[in-house]
Protein backbone atom coordinates (compact mmCIF):
# COMPACT_ATOMS: atom_id res chain seq x y z
CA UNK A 1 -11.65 -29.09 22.09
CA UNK A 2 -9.18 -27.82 24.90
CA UNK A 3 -9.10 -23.95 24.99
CA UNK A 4 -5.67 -24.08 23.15
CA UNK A 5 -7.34 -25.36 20.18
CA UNK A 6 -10.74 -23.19 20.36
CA UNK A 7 -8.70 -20.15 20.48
CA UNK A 8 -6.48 -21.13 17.33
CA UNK A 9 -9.97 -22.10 15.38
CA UNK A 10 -11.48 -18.62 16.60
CA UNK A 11 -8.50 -17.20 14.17
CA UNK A 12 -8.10 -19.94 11.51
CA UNK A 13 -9.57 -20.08 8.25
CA UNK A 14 -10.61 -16.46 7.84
CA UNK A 15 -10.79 -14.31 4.14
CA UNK A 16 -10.54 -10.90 5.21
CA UNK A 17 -12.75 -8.02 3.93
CA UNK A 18 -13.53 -5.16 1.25
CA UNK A 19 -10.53 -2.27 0.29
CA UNK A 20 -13.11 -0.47 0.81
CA UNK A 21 -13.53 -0.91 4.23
CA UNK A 22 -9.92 -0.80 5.20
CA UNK A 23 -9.81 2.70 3.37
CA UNK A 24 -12.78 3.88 5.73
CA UNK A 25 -10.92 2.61 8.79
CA UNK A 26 -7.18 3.74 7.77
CA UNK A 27 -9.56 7.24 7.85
CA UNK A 28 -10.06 7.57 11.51
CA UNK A 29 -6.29 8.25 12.71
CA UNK A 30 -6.03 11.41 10.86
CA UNK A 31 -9.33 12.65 11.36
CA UNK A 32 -8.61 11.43 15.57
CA UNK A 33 -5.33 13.44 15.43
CA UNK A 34 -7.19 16.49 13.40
CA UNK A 35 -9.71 16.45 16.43
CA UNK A 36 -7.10 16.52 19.28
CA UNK A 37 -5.18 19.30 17.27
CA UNK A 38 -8.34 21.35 16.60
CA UNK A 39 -9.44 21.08 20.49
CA UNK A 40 -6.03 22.12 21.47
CA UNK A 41 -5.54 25.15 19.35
CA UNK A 42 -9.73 26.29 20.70
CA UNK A 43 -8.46 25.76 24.11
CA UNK A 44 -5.38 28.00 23.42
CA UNK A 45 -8.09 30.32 22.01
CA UNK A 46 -10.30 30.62 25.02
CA UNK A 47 -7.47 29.97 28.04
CA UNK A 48 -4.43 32.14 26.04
CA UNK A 49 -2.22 28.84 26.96
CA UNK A 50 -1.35 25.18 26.19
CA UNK A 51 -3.41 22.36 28.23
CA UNK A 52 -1.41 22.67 31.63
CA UNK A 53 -1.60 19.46 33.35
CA UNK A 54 -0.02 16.37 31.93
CA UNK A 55 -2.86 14.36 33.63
CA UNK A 56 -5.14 16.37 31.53
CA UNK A 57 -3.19 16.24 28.37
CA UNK A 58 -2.61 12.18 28.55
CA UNK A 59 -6.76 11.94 29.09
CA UNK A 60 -7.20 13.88 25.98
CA UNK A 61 -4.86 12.04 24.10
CA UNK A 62 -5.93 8.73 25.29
CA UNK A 63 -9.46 9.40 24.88
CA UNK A 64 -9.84 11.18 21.55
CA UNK A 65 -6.22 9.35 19.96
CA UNK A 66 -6.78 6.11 21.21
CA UNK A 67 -10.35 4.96 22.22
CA UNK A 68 -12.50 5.94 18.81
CA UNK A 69 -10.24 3.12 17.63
CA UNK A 70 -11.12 0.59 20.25
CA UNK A 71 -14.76 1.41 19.55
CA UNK A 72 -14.29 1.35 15.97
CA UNK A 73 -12.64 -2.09 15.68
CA UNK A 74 -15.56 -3.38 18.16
CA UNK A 75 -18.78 -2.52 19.17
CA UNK A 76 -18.69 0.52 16.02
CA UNK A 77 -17.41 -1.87 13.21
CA UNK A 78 -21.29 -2.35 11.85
CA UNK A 79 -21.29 1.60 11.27
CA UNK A 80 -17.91 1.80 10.42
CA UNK A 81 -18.64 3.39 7.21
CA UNK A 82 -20.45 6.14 9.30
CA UNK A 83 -17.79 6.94 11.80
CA UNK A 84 -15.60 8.84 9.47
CA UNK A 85 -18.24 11.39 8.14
CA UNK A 86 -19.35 11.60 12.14
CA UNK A 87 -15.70 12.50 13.10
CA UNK A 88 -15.56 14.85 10.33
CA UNK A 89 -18.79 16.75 10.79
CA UNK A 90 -16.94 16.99 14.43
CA UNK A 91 -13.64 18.71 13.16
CA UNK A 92 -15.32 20.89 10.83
CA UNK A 93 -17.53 22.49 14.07
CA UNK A 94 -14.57 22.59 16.32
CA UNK A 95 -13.24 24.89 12.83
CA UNK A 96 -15.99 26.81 12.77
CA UNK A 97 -15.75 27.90 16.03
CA UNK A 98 -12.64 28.76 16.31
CA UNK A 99 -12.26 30.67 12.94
CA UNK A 100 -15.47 32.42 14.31
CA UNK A 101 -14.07 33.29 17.50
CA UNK A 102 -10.77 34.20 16.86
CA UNK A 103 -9.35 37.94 18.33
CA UNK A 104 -10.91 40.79 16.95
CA UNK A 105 -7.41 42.18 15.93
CA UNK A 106 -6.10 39.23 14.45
CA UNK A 107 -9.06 38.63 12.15
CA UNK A 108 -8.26 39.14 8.02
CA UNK A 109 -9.86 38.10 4.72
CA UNK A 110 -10.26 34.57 3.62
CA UNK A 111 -8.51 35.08 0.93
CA UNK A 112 -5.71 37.16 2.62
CA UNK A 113 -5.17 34.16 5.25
CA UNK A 114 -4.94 31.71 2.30
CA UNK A 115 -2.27 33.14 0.78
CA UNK A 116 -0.30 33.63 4.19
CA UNK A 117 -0.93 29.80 4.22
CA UNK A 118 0.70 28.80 0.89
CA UNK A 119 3.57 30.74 1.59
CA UNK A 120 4.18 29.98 5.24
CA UNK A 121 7.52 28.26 5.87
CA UNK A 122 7.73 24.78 7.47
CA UNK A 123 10.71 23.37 9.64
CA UNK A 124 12.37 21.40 7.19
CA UNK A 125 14.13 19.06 9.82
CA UNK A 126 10.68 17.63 10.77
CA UNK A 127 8.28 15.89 8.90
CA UNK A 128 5.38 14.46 11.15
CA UNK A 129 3.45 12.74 9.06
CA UNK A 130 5.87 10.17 9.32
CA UNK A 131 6.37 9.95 12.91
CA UNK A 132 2.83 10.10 13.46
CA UNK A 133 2.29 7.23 10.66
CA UNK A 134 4.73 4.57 12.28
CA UNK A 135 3.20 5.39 15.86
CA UNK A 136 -0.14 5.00 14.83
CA UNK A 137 0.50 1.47 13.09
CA UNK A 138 2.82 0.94 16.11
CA UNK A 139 -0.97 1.47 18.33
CA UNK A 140 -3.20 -0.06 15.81
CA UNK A 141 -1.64 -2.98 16.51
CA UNK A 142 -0.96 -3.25 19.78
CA UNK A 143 -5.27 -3.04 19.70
CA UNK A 144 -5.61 -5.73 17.43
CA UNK A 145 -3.44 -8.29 18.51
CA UNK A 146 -5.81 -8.62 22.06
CA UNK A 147 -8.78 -7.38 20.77
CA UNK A 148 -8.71 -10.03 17.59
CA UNK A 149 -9.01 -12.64 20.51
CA UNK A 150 -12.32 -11.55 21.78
CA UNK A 151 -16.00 -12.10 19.74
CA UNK A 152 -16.14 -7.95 19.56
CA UNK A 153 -13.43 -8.20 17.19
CA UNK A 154 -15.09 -8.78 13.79
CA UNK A 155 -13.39 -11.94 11.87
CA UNK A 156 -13.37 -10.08 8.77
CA UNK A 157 -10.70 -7.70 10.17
CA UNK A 158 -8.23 -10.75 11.38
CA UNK A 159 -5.30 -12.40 9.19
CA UNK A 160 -6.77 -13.85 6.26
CA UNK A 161 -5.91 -17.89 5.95
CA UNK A 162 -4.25 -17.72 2.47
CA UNK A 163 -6.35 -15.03 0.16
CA UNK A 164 -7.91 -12.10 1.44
CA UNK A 165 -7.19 -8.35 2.85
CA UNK A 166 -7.65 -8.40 6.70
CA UNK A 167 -6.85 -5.43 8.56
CA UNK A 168 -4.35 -7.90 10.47
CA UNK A 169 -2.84 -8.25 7.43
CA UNK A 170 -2.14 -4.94 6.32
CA UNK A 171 -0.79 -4.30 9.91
CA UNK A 172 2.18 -6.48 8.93
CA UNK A 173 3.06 -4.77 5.53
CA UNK A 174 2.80 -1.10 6.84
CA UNK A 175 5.42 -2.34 10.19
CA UNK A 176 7.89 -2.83 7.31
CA UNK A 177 7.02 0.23 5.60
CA UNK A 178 7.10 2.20 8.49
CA UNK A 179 10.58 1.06 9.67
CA UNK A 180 11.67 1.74 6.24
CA UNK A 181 11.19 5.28 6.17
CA UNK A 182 13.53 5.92 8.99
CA UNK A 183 16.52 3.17 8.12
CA UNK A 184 19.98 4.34 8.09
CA UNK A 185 20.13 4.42 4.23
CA UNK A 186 17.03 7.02 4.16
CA UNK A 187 18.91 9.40 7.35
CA UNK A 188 22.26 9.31 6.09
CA UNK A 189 22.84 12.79 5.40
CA UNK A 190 26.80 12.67 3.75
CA UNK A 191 26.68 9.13 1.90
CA UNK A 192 29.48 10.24 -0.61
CA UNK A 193 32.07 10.20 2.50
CA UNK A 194 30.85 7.13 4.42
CA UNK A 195 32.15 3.85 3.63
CA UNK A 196 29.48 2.14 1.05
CA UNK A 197 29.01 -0.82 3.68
CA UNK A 198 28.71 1.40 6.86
CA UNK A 199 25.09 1.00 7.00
CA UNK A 200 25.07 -2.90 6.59
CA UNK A 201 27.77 -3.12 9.17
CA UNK A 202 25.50 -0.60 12.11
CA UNK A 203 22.22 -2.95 10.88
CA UNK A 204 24.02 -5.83 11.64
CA UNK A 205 24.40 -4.47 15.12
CA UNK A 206 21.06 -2.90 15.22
CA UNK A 207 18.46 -6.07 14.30
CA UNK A 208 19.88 -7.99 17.48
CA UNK A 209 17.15 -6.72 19.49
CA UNK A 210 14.79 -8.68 16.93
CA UNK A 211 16.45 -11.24 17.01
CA UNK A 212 16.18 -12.03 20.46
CA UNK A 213 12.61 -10.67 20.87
CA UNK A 214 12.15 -13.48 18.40
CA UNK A 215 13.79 -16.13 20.24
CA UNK A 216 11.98 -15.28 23.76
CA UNK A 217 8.62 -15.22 22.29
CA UNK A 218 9.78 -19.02 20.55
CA UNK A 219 10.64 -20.17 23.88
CA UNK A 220 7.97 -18.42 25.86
CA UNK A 221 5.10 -19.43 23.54
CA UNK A 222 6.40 -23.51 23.44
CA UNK A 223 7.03 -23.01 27.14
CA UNK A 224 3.43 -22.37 28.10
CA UNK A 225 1.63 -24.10 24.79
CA UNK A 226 0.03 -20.83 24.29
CA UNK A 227 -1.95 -20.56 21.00
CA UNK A 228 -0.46 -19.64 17.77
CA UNK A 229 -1.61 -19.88 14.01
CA UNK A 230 0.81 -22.09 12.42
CA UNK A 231 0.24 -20.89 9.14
CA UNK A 232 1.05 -17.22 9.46
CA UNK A 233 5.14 -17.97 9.38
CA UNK A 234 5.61 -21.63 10.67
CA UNK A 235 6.31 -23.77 13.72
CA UNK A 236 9.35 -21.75 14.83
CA UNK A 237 9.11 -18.04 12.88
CA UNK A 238 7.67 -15.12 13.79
CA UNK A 239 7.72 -11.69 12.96
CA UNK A 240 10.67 -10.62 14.87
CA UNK A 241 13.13 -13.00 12.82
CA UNK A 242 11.02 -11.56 9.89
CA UNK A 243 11.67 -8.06 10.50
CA UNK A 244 15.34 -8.63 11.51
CA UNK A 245 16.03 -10.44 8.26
CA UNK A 246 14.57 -8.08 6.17
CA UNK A 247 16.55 -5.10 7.46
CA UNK A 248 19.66 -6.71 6.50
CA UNK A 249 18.97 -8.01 3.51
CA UNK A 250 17.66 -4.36 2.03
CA UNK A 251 21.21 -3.30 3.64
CA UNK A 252 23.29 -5.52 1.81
CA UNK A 253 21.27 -4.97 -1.81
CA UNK A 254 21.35 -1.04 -0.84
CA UNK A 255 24.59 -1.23 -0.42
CA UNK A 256 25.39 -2.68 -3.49
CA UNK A 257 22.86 -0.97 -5.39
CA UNK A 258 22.60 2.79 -5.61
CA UNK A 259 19.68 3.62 -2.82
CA UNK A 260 18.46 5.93 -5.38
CA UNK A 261 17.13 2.79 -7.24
CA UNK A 262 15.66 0.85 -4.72
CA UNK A 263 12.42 1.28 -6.24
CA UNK A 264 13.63 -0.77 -9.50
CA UNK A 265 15.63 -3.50 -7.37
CA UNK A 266 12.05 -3.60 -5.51
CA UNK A 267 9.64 -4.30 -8.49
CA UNK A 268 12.31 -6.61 -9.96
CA UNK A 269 12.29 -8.56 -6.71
CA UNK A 270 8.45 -8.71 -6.94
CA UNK A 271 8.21 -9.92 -10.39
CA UNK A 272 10.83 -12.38 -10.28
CA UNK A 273 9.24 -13.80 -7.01
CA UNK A 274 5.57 -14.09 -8.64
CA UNK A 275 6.54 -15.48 -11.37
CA UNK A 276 8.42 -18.26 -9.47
CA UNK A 277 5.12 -18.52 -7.58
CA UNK A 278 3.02 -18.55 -10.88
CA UNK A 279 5.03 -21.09 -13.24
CA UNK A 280 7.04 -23.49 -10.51
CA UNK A 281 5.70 -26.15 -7.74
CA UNK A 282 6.76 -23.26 -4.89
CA UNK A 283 3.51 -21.79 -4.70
CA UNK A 284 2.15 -25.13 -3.50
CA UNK A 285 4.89 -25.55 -1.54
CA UNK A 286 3.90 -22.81 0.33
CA UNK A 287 0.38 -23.45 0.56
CA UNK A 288 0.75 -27.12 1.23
CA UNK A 289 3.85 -28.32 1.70
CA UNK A 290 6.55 -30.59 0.78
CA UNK A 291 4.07 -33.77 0.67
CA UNK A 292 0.86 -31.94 -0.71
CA UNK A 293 -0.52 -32.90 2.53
CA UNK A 294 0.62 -29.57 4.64
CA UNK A 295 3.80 -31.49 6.38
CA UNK A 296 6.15 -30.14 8.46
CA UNK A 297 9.27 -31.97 8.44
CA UNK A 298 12.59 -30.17 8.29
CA UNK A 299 13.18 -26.29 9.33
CA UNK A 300 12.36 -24.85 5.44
CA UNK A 301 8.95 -27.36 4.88
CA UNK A 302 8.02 -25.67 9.18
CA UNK A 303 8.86 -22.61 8.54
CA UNK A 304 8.16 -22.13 4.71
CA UNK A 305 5.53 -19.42 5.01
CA UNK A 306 7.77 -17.24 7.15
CA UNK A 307 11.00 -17.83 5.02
CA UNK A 308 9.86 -17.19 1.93
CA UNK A 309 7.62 -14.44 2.11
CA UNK A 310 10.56 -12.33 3.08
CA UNK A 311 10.98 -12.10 -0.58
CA UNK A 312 7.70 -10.09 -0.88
CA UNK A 313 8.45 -7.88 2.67
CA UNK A 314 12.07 -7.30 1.44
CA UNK A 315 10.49 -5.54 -1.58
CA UNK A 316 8.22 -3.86 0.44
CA UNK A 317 11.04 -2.55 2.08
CA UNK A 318 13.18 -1.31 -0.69
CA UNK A 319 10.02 0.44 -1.91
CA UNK A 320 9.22 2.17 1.26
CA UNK A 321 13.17 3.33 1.38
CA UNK A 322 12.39 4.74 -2.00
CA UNK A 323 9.23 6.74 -0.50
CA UNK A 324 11.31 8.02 2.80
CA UNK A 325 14.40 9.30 0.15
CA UNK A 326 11.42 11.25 -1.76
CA UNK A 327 9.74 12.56 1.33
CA UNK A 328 13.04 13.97 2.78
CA UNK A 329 13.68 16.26 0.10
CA UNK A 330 13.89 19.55 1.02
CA UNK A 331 10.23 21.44 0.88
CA UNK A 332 10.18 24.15 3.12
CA UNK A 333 7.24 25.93 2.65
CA UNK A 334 3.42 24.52 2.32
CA UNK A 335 3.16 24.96 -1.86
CA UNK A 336 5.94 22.84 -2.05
CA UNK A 337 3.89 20.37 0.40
CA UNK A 338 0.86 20.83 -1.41
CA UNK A 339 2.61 19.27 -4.47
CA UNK A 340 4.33 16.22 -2.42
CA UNK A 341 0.65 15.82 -1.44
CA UNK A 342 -0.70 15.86 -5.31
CA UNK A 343 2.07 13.27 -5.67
CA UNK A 344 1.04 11.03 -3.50
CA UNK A 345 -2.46 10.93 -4.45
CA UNK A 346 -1.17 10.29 -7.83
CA UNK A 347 0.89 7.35 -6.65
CA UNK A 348 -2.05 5.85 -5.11
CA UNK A 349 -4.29 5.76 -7.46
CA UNK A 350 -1.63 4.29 -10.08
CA UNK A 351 -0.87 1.59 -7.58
CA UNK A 352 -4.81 0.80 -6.76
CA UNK A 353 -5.12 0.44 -10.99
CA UNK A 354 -1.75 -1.58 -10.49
CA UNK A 355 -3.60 -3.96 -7.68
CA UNK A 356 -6.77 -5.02 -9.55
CA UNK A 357 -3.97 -5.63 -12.49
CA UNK A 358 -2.12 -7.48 -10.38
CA UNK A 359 -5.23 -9.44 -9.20
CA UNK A 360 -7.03 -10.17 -12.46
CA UNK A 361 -3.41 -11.49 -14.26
CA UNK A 362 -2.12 -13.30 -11.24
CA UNK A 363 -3.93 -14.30 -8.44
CA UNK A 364 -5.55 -12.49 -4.92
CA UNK A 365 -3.42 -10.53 -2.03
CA UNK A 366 -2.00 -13.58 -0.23
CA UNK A 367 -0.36 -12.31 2.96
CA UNK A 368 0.91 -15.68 3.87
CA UNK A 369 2.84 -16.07 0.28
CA UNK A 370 3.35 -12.27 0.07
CA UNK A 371 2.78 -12.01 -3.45
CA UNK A 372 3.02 -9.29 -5.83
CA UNK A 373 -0.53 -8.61 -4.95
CA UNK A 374 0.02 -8.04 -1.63
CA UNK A 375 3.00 -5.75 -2.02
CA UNK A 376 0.92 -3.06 -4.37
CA UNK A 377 -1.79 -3.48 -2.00
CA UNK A 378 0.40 -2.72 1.31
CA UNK A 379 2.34 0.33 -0.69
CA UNK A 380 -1.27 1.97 -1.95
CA UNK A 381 -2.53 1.58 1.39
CA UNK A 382 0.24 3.15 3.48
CA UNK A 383 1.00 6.04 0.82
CA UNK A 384 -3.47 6.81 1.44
CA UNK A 385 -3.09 6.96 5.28
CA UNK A 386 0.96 8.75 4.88
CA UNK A 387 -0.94 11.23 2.47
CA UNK A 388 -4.04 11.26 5.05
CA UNK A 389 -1.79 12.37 7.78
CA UNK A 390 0.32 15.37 5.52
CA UNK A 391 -3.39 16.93 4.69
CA UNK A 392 -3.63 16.86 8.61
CA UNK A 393 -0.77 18.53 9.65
CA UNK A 394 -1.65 20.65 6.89
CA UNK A 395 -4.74 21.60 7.94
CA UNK A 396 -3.65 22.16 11.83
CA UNK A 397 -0.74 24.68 10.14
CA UNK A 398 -3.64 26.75 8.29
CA UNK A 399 -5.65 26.68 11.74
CA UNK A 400 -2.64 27.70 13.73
CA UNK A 401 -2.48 30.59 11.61
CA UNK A 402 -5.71 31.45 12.50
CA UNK A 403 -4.54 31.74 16.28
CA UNK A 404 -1.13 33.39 16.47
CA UNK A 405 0.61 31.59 19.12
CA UNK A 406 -0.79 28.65 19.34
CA UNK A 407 1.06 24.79 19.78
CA UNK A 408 -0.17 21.44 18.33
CA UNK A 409 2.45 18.60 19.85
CA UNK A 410 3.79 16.39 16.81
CA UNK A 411 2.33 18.50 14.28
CA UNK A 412 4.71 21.31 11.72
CA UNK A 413 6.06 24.13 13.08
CA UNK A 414 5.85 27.38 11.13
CA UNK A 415 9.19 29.06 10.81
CA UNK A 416 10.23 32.74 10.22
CA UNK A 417 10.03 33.08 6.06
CA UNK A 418 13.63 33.25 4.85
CA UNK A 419 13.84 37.07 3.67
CA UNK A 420 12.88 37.87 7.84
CA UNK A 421 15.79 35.48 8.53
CA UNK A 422 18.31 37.62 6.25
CA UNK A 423 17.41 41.07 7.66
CA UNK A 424 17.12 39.61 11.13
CA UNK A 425 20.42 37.62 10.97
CA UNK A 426 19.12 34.87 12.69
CA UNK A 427 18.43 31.39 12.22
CA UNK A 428 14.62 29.63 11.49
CA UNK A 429 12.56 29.98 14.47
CA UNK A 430 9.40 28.40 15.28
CA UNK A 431 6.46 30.82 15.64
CA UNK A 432 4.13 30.35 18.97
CA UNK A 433 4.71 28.95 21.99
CA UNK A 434 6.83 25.76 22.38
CA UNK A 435 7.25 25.40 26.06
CA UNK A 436 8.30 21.80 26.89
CA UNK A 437 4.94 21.07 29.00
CA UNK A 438 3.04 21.52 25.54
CA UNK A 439 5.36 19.29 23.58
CA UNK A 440 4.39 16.18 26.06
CA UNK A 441 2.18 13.96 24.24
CA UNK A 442 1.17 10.65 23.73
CA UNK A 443 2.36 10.15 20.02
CA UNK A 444 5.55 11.54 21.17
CA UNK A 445 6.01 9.38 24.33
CA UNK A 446 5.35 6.37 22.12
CA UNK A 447 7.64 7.61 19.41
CA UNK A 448 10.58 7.58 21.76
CA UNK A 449 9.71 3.89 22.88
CA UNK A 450 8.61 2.03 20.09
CA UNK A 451 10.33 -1.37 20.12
CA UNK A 452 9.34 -1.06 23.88
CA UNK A 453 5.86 -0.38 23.30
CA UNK A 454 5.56 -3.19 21.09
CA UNK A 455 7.21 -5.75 23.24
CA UNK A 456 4.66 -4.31 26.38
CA UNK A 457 1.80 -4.98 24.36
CA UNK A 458 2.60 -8.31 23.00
CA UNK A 459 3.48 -9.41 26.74
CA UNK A 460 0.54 -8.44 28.32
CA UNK A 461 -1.34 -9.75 25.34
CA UNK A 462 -0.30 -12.95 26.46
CA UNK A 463 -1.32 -12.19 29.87
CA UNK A 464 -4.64 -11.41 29.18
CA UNK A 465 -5.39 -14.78 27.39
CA UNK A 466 -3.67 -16.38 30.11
CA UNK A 467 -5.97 -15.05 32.59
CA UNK A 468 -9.37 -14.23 30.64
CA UNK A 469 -11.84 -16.43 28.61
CA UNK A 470 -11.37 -13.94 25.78
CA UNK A 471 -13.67 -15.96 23.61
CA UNK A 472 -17.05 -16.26 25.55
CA UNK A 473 -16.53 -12.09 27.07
CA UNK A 474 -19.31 -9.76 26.49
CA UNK A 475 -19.22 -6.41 25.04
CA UNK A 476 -18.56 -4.26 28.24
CA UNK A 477 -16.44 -6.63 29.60
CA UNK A 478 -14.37 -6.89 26.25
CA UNK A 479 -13.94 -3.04 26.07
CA UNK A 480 -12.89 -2.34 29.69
CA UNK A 481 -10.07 -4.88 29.40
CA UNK A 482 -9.42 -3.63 26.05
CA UNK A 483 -8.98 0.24 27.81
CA UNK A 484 -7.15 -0.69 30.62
CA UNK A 485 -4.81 -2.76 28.26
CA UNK A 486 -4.01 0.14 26.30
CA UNK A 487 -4.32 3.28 28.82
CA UNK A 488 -1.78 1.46 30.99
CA UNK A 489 0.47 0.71 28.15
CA UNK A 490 0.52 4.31 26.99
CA UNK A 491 0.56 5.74 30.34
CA UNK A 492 4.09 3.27 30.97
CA UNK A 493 5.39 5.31 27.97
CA UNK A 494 4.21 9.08 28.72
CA UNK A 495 6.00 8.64 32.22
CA UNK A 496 9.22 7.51 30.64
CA UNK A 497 8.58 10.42 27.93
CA UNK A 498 7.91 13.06 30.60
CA UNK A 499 11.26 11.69 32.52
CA UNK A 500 12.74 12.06 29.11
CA UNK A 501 14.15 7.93 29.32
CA UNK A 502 14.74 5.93 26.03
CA UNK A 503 15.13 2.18 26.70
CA UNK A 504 17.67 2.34 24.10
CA UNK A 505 21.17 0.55 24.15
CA UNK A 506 22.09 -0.72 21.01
């Protein structure tokens, strides 16, 4: 076999692993960005300032952010199971300490502090969870699509062949969900005085971006016969048309639909597509094509998994905009994110009952036919890891009241309460420090540069393969290129951050 066709066999044929697995690992970026928080506010506590030197701060980002995941997804994924309660048991010392060694005159009763907690009040324009969500799948992966290349990688975690939850898999669903949280239709702020098409016409404009990301990477993986997996959209498709498609469609339906329904025009889409895949020949379509033989003659029977699983992203999509409109309603103190956080506990569980419904009356989460299945599946498992991250920032804003003054980059910002604001006659301002130097982080850098991040990642993915034997590398060898891979991606995007430059023109 030519090294084109080992590498496409190393990620061919695969059936994914447990939920419960993929719940342990969506675990670790919360608990990494509760660590980073928790050693930022004990520095504040011992220095009386913010972390100083952006060389500094991008180390600790990288290293505590960024690298438990490499491990994790490697050399760790036997004891992945483990890792969690280690990282905990980690956070809950750095707590310890710094609740015991807070100032002497800022010290009060448990019970006093907890009730200064519940009624702090929270910047309402900001909600980090949901930055920090689509960065996070944004970095997850950008590590998975080298590392899945490379024998570290376990196959379990790759794109399952037809049935089966990978990690790879999930990847895919939670990219839609997280761009759906922040479309037009969930910002607009004044929709009674816009025109009701406004939003369809400024996507329009928008996905072209995707649209040619998608055609370079056509031409540029043809060009070089680099490897690809045929079955995960076709000959021609890939996730950039996918994407780009999506985003209008869910324009056009929202803007003929009332966005407050998007969640009904979303389950209706999802039944009506499984039951086309349930009672008519398009399942096997799908699966084997227009011969029964898995031909690929003509641009729908080439391109048939990519096409029409855009049914099952596209509701994926309308149910994510139906999350981001709930999520944006004004809370502005912590009780009232206490109960958004009861909510979505309650939504997951309803939609993990909903998936083994799903699976005993239909059929398993396909990824490739994006089934009903793996739309309940995607939606339970982003809502976990959004709700993960909202107990985070939740937790920094009850340690940051421990330690007046105190900054946590990309995390809530307490405000003044709003009878202070009244007497004072002055507008919400953040308590503590928020110098610029202490705002520069790596989740922010990224945030600012997503599409760019993305597109860096993918191209020196390609490199890499390219260059390296990724198949036959051993374990040091795998996880210094995997470092070096990331660290210079996400040091290409804190210099642009600290120069404050968007790569932005459309």
């Amino acid at each position: 076999m030519s090294q084109k066709q080992l590498k496409e066999a190393f990620i061919s044929n695969l059936n994914g692993t447990s939920l419960l697995e993929i719940s342990a690992g969506l675990s670790l970026p919360p608990l990494c960005l509760l660590c980073r928080g928790l050693l930022l506010i004990l520095h504040y506590l011992h220095r009386g300032k913010p972390v100083s030197s952006r060389k500094h701060s991008l180390l600790l980002d990288f290293l505590v952010l960024v690298s438990p995941l490499l491990f994790s997804c490697t050399v760790l994924s036997p004891i992945i199971f483990f890792i969690p309660f280690i990282l905990a048991a980690f956070c809950a010392g750095i707590f310890l300490k710094i609740y015991s060694q807070r100032k002497q005159e800022a010290r009060a009763p448990f019970g006093q502090i907890v009730k200064e907690f519940q009624g702090a009040c929270l910047d309402p324009e900001c909600i980090p969870a949901i930055t920090v969500f689509r960065v996070y799948v944004n970095v997850l992966t950008s590590i998975s699509i080298l590392a899945v290349d490379f024998p570290q990688y376990p196959r379990r975690y790759a794109k399952a062949e037809t049935y089966g939850t990978g990690v790879m898999d999930l990847g895919v669903g939670a990219f839609i969900f997280g761009n759906a949280l922040v479309c037009p239709e969930v910002q607009q702020k004044s929709p009674r005085t816009q025109p009701r098409f406004s939003s369809l016409a400024r996507q329009v404009f928008s996905v072209w971006p995707l649209i040619s990301l998608g055609v370079g990477r056509l031409l540029s993986v043809k060009s070089i016969e680099y490897h690809e997996h045929t079955s995960e959209y076709g000959v021609h498709w890939n996730f950039f048309f996918t994407l780009a498609l999506v985003r209008l469609a869910a324009s056009l339906l929202l803007a003929i639909f009332p966005k407050e329904k998007a969640w009904l025009v979303a389950v209706a889409l999802a039944v009506l597509y499984q039951l086309l895949l349930s009672t008519t020949p398009l399942k096997t379509f799908i699966l084997h094509g227009s011969d029964g033989r898995g031909s690929r003659l003509g641009f729908l029977d080439a391109n048939r998994e990519g096409l029409l699983s855009l049914f099952g992203y596209l509701a994926i999509y309308l149910a994510s905009v139906q999350v981001g409109l709930w999520l944006l309603q004004r809370r502005s103190s912590v009780r009232g994110w206490l109960g958004a956080l009861r909510g979505l506990a309650l939504a997951v569980v309803a939609l993990w009952v909903l998936l083994q419904l799903c699976q005993a009356c239909t059929e398993p989460v396909s990824r490739r036919m994006a089934n009903l299945p793996f739309c309940t599946w995607v939606l339970a498992h982003c809502l976990l890891l959004l709700g993960f991250f909202v107990l985070t920032d939740l937790t920094l804003v009850f340690t940051k009241l421990l330690v007046k003054g105190s900054s946590v980059p990309c995390c809530w910002k307490v405000v003044q309460p709003p009878d202070s604001r009244k007497k004072q006659g002055m507008e919400a301002l953040p308590v503590g420090r928020q110098d610029k130097l202490s705002q520069l982080c790596l989740i922010g850098a990224i945030n600012k540069n997503q599409l760019l991040f993305f597109l860096l990642a993918n191209v020196m993915t390609g490199a890499v393969n390219i260059l390296i034997d990724t198949i036959h590398s051993k374990a040091a060898f795998t996880l210094c290129i995997l470092h070096l891979y990331m660290f210079f991606n996400c040091l290409i995007m804190y210099i642009l951050h600290a120069r404050n430059i968007v790569l932005k023109f459309w």
